[in-house]
Every structure is written in structure tokens, then in C-alpha cells.
N, C-alpha and C. Protein backbone atom coordinates (compact mmCIF):
# COMPACT_ATOMS: atom_id res chain seq x y z
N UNK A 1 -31.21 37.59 24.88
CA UNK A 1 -30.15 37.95 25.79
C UNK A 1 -29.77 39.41 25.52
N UNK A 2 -29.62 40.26 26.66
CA UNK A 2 -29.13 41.69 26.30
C UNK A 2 -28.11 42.06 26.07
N UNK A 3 -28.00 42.93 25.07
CA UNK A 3 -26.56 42.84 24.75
C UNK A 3 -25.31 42.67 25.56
N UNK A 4 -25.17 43.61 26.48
CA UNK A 4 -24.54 43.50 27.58
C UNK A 4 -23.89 42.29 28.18
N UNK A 5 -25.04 41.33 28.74
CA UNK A 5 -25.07 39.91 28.62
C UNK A 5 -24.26 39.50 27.68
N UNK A 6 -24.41 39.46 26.84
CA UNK A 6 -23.90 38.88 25.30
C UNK A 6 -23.23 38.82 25.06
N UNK A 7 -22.12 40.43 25.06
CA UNK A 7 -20.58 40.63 25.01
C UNK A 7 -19.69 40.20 26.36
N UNK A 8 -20.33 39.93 27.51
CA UNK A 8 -19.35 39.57 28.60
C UNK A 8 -19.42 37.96 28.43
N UNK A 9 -20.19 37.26 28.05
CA UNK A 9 -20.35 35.72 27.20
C UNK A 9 -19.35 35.84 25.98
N UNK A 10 -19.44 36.72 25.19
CA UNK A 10 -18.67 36.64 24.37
C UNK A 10 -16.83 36.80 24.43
N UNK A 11 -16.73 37.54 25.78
CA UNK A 11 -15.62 37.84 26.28
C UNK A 11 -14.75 37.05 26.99
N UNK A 12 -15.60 36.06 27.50
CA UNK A 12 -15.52 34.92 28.31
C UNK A 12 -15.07 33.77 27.52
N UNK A 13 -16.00 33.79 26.68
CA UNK A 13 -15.56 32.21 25.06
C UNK A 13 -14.06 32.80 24.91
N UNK A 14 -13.48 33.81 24.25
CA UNK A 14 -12.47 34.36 23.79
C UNK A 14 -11.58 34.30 24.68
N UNK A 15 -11.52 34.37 25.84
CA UNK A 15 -11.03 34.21 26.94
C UNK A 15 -10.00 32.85 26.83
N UNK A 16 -11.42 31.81 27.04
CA UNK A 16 -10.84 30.49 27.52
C UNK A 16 -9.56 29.79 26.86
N UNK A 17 -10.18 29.95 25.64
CA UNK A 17 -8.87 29.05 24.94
C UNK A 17 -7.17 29.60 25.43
N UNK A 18 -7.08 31.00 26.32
CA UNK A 18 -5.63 31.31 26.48
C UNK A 18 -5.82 30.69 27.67
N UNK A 19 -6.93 30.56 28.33
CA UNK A 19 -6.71 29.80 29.51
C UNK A 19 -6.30 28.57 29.76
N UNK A 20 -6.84 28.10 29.09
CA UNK A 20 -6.92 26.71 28.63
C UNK A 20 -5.24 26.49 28.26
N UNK A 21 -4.93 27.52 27.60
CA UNK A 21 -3.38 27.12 27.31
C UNK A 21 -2.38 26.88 28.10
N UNK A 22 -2.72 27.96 28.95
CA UNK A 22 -2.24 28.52 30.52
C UNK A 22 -2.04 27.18 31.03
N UNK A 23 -2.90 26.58 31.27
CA UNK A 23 -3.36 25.41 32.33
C UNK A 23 -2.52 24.35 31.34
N UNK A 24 -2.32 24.06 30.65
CA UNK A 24 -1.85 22.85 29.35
C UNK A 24 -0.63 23.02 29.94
N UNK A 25 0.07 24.43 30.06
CA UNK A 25 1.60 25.02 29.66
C UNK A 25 2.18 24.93 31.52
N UNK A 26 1.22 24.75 32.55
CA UNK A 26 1.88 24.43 33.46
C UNK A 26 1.52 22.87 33.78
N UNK A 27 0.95 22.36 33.31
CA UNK A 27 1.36 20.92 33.38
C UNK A 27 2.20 20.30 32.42
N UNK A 28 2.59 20.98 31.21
CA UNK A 28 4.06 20.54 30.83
C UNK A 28 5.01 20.62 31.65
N UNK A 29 5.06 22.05 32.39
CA UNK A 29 6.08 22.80 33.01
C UNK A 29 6.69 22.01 34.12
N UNK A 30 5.48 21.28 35.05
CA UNK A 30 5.46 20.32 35.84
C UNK A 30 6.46 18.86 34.87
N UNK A 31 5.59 18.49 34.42
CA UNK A 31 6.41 17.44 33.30
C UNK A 31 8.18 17.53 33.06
N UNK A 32 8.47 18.82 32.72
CA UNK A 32 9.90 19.31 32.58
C UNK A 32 10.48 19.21 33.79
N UNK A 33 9.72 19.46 34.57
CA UNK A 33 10.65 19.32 36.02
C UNK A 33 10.89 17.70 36.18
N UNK A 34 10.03 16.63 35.94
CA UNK A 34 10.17 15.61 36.06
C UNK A 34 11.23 15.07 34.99
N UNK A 35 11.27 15.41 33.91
CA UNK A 35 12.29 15.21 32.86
C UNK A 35 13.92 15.53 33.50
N UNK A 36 13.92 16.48 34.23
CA UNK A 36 14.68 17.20 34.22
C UNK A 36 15.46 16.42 35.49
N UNK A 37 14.92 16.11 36.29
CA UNK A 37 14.84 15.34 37.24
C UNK A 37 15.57 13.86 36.40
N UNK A 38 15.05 12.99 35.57
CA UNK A 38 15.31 11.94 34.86
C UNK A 38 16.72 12.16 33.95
N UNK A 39 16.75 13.48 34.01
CA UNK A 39 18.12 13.49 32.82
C UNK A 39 19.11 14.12 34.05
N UNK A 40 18.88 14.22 35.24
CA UNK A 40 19.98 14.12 36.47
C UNK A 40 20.72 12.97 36.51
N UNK A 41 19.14 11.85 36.78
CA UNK A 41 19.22 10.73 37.02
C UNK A 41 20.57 9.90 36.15
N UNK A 42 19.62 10.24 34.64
CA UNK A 42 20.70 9.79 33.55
C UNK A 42 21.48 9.90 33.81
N UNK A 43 22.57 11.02 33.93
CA UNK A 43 23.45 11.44 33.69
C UNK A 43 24.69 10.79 34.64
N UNK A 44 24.01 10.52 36.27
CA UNK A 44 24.82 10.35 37.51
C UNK A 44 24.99 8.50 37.19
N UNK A 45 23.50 8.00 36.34
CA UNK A 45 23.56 6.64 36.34
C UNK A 45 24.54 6.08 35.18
N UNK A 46 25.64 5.78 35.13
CA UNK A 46 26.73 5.47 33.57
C UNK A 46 26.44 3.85 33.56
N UNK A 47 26.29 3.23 34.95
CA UNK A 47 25.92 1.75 35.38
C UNK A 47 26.30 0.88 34.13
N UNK A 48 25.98 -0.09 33.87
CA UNK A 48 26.36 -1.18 33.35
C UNK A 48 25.71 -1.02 31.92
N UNK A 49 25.82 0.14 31.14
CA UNK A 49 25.32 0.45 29.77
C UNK A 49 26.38 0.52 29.24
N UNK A 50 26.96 0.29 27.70
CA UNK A 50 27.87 0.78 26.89
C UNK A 50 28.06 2.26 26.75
N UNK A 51 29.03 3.02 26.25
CA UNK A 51 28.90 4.26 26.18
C UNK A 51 28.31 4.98 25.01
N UNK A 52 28.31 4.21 24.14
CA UNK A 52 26.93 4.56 23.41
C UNK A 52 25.45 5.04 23.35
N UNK A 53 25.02 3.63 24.35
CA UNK A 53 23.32 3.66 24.82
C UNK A 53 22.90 4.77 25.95
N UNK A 54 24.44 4.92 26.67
CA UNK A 54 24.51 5.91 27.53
C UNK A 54 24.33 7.18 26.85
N UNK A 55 24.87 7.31 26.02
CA UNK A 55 25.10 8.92 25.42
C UNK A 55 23.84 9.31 24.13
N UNK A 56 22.75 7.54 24.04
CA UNK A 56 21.44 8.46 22.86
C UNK A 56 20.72 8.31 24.19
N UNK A 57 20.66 8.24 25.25
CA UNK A 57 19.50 8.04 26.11
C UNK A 57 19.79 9.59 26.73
N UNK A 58 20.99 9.46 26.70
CA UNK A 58 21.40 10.87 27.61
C UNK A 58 20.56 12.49 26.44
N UNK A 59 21.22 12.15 25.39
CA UNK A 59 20.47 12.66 24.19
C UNK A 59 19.11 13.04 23.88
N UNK A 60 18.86 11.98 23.85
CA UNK A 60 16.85 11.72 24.25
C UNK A 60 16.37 12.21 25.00
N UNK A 61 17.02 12.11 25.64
CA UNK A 61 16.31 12.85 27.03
C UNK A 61 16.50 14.27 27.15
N UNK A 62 17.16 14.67 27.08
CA UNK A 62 17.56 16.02 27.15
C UNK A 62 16.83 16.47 25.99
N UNK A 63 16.79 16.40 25.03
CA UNK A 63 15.85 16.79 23.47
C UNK A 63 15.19 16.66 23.69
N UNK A 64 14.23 16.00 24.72
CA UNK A 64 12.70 15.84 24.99
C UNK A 64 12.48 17.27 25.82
N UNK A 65 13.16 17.12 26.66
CA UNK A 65 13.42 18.38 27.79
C UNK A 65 13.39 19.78 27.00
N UNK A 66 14.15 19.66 26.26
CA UNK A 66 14.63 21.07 25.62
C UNK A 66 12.68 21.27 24.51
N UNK A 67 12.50 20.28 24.16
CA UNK A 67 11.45 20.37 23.03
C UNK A 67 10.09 20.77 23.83
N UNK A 68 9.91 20.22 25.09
CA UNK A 68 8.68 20.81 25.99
C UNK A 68 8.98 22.18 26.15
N UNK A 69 10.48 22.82 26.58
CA UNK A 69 10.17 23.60 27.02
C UNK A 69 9.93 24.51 25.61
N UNK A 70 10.45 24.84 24.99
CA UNK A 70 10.11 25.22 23.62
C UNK A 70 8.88 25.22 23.45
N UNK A 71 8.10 24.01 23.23
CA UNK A 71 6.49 24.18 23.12
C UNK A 71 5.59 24.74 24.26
N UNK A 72 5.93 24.77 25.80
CA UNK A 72 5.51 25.70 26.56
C UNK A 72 5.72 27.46 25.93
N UNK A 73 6.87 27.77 25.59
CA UNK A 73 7.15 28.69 25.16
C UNK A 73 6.14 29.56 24.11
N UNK A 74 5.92 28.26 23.00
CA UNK A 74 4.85 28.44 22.02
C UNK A 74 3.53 28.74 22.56
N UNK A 75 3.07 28.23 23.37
CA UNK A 75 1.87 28.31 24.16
C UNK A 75 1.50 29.60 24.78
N UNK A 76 2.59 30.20 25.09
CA UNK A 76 2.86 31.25 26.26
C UNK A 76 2.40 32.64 24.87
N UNK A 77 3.46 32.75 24.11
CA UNK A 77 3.92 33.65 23.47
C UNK A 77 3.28 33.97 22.25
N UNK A 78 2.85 32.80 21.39
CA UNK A 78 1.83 32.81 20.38
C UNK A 78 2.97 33.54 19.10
N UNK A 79 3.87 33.57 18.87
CA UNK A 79 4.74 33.97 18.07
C UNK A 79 5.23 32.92 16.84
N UNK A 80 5.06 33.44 15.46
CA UNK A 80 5.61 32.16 14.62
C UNK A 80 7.21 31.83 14.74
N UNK A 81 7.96 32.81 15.09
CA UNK A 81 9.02 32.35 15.62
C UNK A 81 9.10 31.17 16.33
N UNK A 82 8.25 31.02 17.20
CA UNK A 82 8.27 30.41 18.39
C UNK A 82 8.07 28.93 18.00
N UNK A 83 7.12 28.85 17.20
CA UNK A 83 7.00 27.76 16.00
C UNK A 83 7.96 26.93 15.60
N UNK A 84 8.55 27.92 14.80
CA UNK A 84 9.33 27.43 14.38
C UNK A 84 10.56 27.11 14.36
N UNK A 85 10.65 27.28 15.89
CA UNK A 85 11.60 26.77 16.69
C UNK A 85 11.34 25.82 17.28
N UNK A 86 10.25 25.43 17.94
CA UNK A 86 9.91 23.88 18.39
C UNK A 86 9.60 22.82 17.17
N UNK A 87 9.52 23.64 15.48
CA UNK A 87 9.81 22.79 14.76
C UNK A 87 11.07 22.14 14.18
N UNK A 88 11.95 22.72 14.40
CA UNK A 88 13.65 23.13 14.54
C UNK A 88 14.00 22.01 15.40
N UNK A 89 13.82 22.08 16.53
CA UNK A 89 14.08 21.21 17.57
C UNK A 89 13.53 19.92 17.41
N UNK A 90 12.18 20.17 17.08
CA UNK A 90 12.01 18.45 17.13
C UNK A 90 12.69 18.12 16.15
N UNK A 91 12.69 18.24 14.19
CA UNK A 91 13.44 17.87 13.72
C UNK A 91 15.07 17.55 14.02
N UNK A 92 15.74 18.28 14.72
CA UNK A 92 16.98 18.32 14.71
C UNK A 92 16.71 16.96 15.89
N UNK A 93 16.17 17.17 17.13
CA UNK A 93 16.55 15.94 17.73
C UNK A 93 16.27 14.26 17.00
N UNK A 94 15.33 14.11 16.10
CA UNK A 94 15.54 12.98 15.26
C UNK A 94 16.92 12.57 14.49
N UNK A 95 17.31 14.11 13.90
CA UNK A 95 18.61 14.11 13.54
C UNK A 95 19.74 13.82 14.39
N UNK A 96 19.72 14.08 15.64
CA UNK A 96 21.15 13.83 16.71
C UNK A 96 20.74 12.90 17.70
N UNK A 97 19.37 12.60 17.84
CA UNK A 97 19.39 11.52 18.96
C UNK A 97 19.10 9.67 18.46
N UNK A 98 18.47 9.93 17.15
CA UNK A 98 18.01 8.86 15.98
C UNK A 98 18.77 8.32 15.48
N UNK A 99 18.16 7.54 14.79
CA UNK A 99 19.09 6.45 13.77
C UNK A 99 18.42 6.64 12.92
N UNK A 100 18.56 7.77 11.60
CA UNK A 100 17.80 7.45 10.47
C UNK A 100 18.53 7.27 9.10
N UNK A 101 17.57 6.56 8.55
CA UNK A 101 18.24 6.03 7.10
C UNK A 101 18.91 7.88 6.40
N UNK A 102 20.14 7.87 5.78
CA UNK A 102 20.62 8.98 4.89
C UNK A 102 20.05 9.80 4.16
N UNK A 103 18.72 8.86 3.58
CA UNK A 103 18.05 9.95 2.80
C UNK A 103 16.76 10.47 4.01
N UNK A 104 16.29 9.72 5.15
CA UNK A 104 15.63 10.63 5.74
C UNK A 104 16.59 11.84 6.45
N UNK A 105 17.45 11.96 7.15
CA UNK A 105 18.76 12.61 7.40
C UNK A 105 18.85 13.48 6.48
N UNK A 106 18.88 13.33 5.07
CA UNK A 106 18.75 14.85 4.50
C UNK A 106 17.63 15.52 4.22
N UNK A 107 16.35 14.71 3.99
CA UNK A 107 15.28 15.68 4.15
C UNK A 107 15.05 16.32 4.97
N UNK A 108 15.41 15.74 6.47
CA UNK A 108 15.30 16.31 7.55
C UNK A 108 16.68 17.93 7.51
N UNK A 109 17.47 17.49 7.27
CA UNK A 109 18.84 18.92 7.23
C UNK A 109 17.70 19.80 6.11
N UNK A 110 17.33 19.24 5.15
CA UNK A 110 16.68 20.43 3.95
C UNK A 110 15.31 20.85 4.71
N UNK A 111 14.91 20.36 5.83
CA UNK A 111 13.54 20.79 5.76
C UNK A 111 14.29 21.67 7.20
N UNK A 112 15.10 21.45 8.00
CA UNK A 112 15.56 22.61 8.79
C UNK A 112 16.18 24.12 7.95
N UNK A 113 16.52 23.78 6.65
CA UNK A 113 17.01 24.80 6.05
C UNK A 113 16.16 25.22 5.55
N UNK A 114 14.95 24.85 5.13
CA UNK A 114 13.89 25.55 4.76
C UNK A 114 13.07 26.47 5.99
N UNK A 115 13.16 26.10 7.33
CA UNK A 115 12.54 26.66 8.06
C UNK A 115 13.42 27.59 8.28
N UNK A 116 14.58 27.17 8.33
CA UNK A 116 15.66 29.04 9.01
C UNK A 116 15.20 30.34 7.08
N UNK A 117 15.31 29.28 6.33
CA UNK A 117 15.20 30.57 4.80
C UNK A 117 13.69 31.23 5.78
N UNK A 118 12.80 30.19 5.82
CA UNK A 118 11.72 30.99 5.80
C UNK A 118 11.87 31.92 7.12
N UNK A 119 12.37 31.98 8.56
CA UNK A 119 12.52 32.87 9.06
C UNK A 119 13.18 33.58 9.14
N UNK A 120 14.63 33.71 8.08
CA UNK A 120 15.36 34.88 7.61
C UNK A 120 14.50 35.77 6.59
N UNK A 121 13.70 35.00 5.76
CA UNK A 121 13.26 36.09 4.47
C UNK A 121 12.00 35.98 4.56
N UNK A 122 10.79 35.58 5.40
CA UNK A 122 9.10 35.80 5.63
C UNK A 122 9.13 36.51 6.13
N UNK A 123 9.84 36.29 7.45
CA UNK A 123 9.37 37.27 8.72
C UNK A 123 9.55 38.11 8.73
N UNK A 124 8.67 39.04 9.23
CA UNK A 124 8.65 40.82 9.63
C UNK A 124 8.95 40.72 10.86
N UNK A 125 8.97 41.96 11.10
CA UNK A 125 9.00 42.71 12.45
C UNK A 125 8.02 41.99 13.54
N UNK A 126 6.80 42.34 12.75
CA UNK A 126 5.71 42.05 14.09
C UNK A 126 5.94 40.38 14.13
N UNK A 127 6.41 39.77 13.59
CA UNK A 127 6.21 37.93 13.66
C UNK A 127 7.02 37.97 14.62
N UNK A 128 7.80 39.08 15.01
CA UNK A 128 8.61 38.70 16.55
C UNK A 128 8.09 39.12 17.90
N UNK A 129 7.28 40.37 17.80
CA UNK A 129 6.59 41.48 18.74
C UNK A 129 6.05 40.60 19.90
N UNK A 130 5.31 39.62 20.16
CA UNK A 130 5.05 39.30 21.05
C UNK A 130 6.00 38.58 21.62
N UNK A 131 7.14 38.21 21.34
CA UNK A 131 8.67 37.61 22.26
C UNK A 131 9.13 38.72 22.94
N UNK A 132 9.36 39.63 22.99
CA UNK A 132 9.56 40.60 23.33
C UNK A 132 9.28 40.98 25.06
């Protein structure tokens, strides 16, 4: 194959995988709209639930919502920030929408405090540059 050949093949492989992301990140996007749509729903429906079941479903749902779009975000942006913020989120929604035993509840608070140390004192400059 001539070189020529070779590097526009090669340009093409390198290519795909953002494509590929592309395409992943608007069928979440789609998805969110449907979520989003469901946590209307929720919200207008109070119907014959306790106000409890009403308010982790309402929860759930919305933390699901908030956590796609976050990981679209990740997709988009390629930033460890970005990371570790849809790792943030999912943890925290186990924490506020869950029922977990006390000691998972604090691993979970220590392992969110480990992710904010590590993006107050790892991160540089450029770990933000592509949010931008």
C-alpha cells in the first residue's frame, strides 16, 4: 500500500472512535429527552403513592437524568474533570436516592472526598483545557 494510501487509512481508524462517540452521545441525548419527559411525568403524577415513594422515584429519576447528561458531556469533551464528575454524581445519587447500609454511606461520602482532594490537588491546568 502507498504511503499516501496508508496515512489517509490511518487517519480514518483514528478518526472513528470520536465518531463513534459522537453517535453513542446523541443517542443518550435522545434518551435524556425521554427521561426528561418521564420526570415531567413524575412530577405532575403525586396519584395514589405515599410521599415518600413519590419523592425517591422523583429522585431517581432525575439522578439518572442529571448522570446521562454528565456522561454525554464526558464523551463530548474528553476531560478528566469531566470524569470525575460523572463519578461524583453517580456516587452521590446512591447516596440521596438509595437506601444504603451506614457503612456503605460512608465509603461512599470518603470516596466522594477523595475524588474532590484529587481534583483540588492532581489537576493542572491542561486537565481542564478541553472544557473550555
Amino acid at each position: 500500500m502507498p504511503v499516501n494510501k496508508r496515512e489517509k487509512w490511518h487517519n480514518t481508524v483514528l478518526r472513528m472512535p470520536v465518531f463513534l462517540e459522537k453517535i453513542v452521545a446523541v443517542l443518550l441525548l435522545i434518551g435524556v429527552v425521554y427521561g426528561i419527559f418521564n420526570l415531567i411525568l413524575a412530577v405532575v403524577d403525586f396519584g395514589g403513592t405515599s410521599f415518600d415513594v413519590y419523592i425517591e422515584n422523583l429522585m431517581s429519576t432525575a439522578f439518572s437524568v442529571i448522570i446521562v447528561i454528565e456522561f454525554i458531556r464526558m464523551l463530548i469533551r474528553h476531560s478528566m474533570n469531566t470524569v470525575v464528575e460523572v463519578l461524583i454524581f453517580a456516587i452521590a445519587r446512591g447516596l440521596v436516592a438509595g437506601h444504603e447500609k451506614p457503612l456503605n454511606a460512608l465509603i461512599s461520602i470518603i470516596a466522594i472526598a477523595i475524588l474532590l482532594a484529587c481534583r483540588k490537588f492532581l489537576f493542572h491546568d491542561f486537565d481542564f483545557e478541553e472544557e473550555i
